[in-house]
N, C-alpha and C. Protein backbone atom coordinates (compact mmCIF):
# COMPACT_ATOMS: atom_id res chain seq x y z
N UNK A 1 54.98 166.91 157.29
CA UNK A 1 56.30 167.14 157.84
C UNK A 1 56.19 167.86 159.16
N UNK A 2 55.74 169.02 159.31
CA UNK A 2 54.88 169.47 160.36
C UNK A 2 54.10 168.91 161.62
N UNK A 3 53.53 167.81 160.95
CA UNK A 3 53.28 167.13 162.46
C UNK A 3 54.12 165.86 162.98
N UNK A 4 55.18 165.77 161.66
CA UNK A 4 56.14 164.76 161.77
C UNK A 4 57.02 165.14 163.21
N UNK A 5 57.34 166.23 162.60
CA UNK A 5 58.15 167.47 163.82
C UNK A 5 57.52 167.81 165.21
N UNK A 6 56.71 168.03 165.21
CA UNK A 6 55.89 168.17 166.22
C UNK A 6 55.43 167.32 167.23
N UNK A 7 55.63 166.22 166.44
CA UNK A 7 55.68 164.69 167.54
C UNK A 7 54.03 163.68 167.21
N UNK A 8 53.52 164.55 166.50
CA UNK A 8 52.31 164.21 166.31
C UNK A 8 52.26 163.08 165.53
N UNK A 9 51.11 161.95 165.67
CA UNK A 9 51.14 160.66 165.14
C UNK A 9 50.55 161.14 163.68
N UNK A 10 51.11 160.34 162.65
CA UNK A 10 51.34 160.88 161.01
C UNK A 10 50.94 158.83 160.64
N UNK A 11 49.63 159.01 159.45
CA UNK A 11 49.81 157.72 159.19
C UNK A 11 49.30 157.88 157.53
N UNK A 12 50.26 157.18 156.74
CA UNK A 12 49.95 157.00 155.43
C UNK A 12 49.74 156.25 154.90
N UNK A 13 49.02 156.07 153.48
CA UNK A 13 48.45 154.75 152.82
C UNK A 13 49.40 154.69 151.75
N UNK A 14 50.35 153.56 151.59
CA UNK A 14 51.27 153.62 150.65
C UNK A 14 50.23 153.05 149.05
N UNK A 15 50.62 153.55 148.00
CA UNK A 15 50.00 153.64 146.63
C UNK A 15 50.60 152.74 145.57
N UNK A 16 50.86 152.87 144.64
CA UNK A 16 51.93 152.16 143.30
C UNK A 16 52.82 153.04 143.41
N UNK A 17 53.77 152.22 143.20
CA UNK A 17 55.30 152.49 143.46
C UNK A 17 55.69 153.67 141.30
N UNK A 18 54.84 153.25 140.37
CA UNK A 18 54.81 153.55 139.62
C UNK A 18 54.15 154.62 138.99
N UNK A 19 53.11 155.19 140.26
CA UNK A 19 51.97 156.39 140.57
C UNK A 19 52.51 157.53 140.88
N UNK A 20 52.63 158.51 140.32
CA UNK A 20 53.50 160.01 140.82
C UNK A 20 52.19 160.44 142.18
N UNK A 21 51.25 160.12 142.04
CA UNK A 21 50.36 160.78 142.95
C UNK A 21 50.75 159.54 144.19
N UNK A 22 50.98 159.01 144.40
CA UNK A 22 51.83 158.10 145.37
C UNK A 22 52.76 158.45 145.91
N UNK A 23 53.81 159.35 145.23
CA UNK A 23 54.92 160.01 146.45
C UNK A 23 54.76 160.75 146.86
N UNK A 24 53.71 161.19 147.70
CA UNK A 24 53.65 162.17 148.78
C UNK A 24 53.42 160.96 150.04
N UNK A 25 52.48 160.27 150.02
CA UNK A 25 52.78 159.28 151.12
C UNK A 25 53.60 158.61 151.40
N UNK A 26 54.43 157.91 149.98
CA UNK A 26 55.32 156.94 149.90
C UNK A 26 56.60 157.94 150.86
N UNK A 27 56.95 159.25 150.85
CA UNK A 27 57.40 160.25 151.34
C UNK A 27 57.26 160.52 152.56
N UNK A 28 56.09 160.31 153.41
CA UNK A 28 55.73 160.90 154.40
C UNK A 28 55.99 159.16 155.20
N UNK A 29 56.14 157.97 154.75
CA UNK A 29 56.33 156.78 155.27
C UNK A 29 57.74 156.70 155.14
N UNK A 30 58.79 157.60 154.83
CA UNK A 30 59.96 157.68 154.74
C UNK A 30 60.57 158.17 155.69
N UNK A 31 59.83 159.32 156.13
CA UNK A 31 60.19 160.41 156.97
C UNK A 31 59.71 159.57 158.32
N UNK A 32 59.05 158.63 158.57
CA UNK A 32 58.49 158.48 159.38
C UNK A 32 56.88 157.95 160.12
N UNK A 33 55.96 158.22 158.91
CA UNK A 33 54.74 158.23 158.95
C UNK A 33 54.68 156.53 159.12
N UNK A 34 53.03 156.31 160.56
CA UNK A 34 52.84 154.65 160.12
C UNK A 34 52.40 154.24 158.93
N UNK A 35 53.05 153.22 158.46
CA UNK A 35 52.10 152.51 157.32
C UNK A 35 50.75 152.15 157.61
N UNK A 36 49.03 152.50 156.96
CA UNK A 36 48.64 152.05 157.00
C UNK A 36 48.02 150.73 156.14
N UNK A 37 47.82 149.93 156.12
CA UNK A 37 48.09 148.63 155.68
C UNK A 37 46.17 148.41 155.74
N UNK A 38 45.57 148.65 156.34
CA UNK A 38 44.12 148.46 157.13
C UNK A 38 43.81 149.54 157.75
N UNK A 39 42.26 149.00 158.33
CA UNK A 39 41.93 150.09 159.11
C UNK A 39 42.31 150.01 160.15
N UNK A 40 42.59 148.37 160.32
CA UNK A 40 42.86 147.57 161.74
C UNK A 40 44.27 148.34 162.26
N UNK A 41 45.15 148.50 161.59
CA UNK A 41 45.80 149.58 161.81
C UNK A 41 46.12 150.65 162.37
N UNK A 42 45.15 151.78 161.69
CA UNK A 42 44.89 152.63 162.48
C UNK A 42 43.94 152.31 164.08
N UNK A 43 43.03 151.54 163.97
CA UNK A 43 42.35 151.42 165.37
C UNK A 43 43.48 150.79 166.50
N UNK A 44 44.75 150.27 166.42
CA UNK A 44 45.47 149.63 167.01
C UNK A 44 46.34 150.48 167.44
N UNK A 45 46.49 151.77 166.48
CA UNK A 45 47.43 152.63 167.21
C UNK A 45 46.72 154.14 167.89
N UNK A 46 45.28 153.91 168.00
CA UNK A 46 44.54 155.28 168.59
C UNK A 46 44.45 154.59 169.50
N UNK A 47 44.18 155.46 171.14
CA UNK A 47 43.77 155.18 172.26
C UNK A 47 42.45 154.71 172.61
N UNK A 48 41.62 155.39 171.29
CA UNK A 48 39.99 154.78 171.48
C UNK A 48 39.75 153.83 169.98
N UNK A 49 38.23 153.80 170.24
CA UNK A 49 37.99 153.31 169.08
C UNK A 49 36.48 154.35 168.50
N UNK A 50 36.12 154.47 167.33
CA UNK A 50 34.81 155.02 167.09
C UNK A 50 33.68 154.06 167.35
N UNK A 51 32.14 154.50 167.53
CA UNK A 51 31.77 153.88 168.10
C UNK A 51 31.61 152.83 167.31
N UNK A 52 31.33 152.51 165.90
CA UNK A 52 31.56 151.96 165.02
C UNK A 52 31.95 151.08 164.98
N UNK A 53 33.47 151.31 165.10
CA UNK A 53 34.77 150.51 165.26
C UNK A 53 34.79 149.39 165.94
N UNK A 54 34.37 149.72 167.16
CA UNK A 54 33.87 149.09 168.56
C UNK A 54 32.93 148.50 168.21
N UNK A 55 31.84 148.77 167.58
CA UNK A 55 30.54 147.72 167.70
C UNK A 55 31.51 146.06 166.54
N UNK A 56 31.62 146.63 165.59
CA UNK A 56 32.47 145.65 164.59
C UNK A 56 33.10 144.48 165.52
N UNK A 57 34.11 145.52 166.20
CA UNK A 57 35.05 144.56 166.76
C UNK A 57 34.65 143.42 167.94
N UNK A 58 32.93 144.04 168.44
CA UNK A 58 32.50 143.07 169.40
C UNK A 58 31.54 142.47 168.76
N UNK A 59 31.46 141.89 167.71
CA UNK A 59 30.99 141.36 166.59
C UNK A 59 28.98 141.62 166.90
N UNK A 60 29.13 142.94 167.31
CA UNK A 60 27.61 143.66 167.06
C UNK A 60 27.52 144.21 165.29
N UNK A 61 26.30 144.19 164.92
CA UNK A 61 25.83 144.46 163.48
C UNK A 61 25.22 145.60 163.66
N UNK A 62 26.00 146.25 162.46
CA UNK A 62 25.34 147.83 162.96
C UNK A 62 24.25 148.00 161.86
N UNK A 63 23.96 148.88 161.39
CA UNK A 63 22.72 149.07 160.31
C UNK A 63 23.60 148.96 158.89
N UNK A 64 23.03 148.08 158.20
CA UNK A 64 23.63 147.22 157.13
C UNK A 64 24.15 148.11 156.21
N UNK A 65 23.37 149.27 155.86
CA UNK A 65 23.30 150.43 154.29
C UNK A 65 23.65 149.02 153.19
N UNK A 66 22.89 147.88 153.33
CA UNK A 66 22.88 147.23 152.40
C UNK A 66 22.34 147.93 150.77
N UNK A 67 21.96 148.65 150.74
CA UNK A 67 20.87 149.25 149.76
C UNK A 67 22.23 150.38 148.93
N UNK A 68 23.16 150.49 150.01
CA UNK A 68 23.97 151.55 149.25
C UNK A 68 25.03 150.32 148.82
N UNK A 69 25.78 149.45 149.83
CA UNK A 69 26.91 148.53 148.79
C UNK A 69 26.50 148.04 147.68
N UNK A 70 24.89 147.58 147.79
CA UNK A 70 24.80 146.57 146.29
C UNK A 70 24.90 147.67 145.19
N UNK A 71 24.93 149.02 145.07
CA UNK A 71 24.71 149.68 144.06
C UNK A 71 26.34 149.22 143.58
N UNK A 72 27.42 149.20 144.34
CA UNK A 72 29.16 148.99 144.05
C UNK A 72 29.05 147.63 143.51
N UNK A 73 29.49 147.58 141.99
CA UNK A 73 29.87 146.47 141.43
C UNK A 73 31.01 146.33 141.97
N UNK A 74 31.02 144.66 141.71
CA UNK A 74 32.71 144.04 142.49
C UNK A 74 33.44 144.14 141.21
N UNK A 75 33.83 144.45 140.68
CA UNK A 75 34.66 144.80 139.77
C UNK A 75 35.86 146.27 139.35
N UNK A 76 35.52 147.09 138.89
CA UNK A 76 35.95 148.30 138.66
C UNK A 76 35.33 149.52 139.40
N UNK A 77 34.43 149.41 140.52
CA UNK A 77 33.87 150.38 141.22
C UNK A 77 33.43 151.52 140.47
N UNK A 78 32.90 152.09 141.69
CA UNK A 78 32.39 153.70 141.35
C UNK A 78 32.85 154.74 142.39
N UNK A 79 32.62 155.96 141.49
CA UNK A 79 33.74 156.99 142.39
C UNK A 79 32.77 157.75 143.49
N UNK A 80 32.74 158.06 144.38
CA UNK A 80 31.58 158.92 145.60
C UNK A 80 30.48 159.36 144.66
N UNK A 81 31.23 160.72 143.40
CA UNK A 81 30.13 161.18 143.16
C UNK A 81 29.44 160.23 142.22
N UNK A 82 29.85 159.07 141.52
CA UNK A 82 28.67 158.47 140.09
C UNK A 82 27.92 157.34 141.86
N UNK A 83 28.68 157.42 142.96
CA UNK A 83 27.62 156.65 144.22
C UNK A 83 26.67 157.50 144.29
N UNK A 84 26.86 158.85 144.87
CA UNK A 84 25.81 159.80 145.58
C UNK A 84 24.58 160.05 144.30
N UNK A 85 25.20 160.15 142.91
CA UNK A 85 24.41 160.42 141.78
C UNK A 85 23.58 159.12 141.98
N UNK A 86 23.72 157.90 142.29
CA UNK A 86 22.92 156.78 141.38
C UNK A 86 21.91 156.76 142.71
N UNK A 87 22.26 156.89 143.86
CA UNK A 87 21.32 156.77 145.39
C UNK A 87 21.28 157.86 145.34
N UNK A 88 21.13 159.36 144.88
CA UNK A 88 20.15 160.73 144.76
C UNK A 88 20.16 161.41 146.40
N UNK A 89 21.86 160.49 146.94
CA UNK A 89 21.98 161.53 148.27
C UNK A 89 23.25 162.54 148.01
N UNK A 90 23.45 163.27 149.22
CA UNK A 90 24.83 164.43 149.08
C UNK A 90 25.58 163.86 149.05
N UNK A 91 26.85 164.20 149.00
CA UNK A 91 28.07 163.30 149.08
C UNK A 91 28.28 163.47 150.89
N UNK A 92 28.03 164.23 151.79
CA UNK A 92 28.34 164.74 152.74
C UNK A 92 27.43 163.61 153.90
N UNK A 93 26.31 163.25 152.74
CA UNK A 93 25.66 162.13 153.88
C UNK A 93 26.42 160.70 153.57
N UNK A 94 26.56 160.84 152.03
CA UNK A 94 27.28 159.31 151.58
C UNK A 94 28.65 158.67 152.49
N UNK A 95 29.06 159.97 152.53
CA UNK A 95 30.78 159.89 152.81
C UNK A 95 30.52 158.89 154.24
N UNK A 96 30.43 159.41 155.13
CA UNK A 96 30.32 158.27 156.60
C UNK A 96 29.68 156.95 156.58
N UNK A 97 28.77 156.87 155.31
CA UNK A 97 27.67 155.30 155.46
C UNK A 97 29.01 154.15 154.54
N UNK A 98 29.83 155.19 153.61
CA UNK A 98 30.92 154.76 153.00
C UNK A 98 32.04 154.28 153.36
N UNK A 99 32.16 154.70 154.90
CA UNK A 99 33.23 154.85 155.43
C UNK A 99 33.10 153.72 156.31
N UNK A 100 31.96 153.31 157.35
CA UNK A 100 31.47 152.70 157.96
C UNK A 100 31.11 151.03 157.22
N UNK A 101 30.97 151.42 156.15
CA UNK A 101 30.44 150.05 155.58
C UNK A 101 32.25 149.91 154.53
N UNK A 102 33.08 149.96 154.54
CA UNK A 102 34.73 149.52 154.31
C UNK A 102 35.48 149.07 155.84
N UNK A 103 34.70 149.68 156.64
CA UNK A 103 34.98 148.97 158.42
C UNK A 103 34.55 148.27 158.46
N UNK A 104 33.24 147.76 158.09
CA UNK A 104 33.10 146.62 158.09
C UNK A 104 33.19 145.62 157.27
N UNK A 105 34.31 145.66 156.13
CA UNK A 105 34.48 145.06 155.41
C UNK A 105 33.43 144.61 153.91
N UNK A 106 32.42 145.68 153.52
CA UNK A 106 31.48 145.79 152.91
C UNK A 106 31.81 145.80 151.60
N UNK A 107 32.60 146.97 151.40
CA UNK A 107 33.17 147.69 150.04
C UNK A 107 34.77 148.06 150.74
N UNK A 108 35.28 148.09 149.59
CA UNK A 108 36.82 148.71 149.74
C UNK A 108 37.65 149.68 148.87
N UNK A 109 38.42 150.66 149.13
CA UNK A 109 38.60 152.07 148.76
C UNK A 109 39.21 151.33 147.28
N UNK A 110 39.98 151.69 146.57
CA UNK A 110 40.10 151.57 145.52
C UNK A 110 41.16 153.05 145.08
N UNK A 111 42.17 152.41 144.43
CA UNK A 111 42.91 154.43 143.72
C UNK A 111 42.23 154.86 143.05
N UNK A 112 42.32 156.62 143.26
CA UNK A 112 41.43 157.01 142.70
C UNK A 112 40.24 157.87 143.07
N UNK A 113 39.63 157.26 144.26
CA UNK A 113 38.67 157.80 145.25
C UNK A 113 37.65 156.96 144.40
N UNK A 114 37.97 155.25 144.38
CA UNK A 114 36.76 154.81 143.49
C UNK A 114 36.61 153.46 144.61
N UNK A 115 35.29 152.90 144.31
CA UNK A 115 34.95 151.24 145.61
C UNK A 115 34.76 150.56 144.60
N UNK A 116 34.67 149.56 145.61
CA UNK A 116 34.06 148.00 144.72
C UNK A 116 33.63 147.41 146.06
N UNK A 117 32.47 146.61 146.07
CA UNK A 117 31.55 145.75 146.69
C UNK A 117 32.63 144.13 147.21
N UNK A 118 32.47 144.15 148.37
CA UNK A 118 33.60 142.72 148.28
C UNK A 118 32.19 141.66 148.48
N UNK A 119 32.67 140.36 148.08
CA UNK A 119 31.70 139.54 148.03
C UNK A 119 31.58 139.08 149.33
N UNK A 120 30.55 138.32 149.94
CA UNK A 120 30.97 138.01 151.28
C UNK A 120 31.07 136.54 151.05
């Protein structure tokens, strides 16, 4: 609400309409907040892009972390920590190779704070 007021750009991920942990965004997209829908999304309404972002979008291949998606079954996923537990890293290193590989369309978030592997 706060940065609603403030003028500051506010963007939310709308949830199930049937999810109580869903109306705080569903809320904040009321008041105002962009829908995010994608990531494509958000990169369309920042002035830059990460470098990331940018390599994707100029259809450069960045370093695969193939070794971390195949652990994500395509099905019912896994949550950061049963990821970081099964590959024996922090969550603090996981989190960005996680983040980076759903930009590129690798794995995708899931409610919950859980992934799943998309097929290619």
């Amino acid at each position: 609400r706060l940065a609603l007021e403030g003028g500051r750009e506010v963007f939310a991920v709308p949830g199930s309409i049937f999810s109580q942990t869903s109306e705080g965004g569903h809320r904040l997209i009321q008041d105002g907040a962009k829908l995010l829908h994608s990531m494509d999304d958000l990169w369309n309404e920042l002035p830059f892009r990460p470098p990331a972002a940018a390599a994707v979008a100029a259809g450069r291949t960045l370093e695969p972390h193939g070794e971390i998606a195949a652990i994500f079954p395509p099905d019912e996923g896994l949550t950061v920590d049963q990821a970081a537990e099964k590959l024996g890293m922090r969550i603090e290193v996981l989190a960005p190779r996680l983040f980076e590989l759903e930009m590129r369309g690798r794995i995708r978030a899931l409610p919950g704070a859980r992934y799943v592997r998309l097929e290619e």
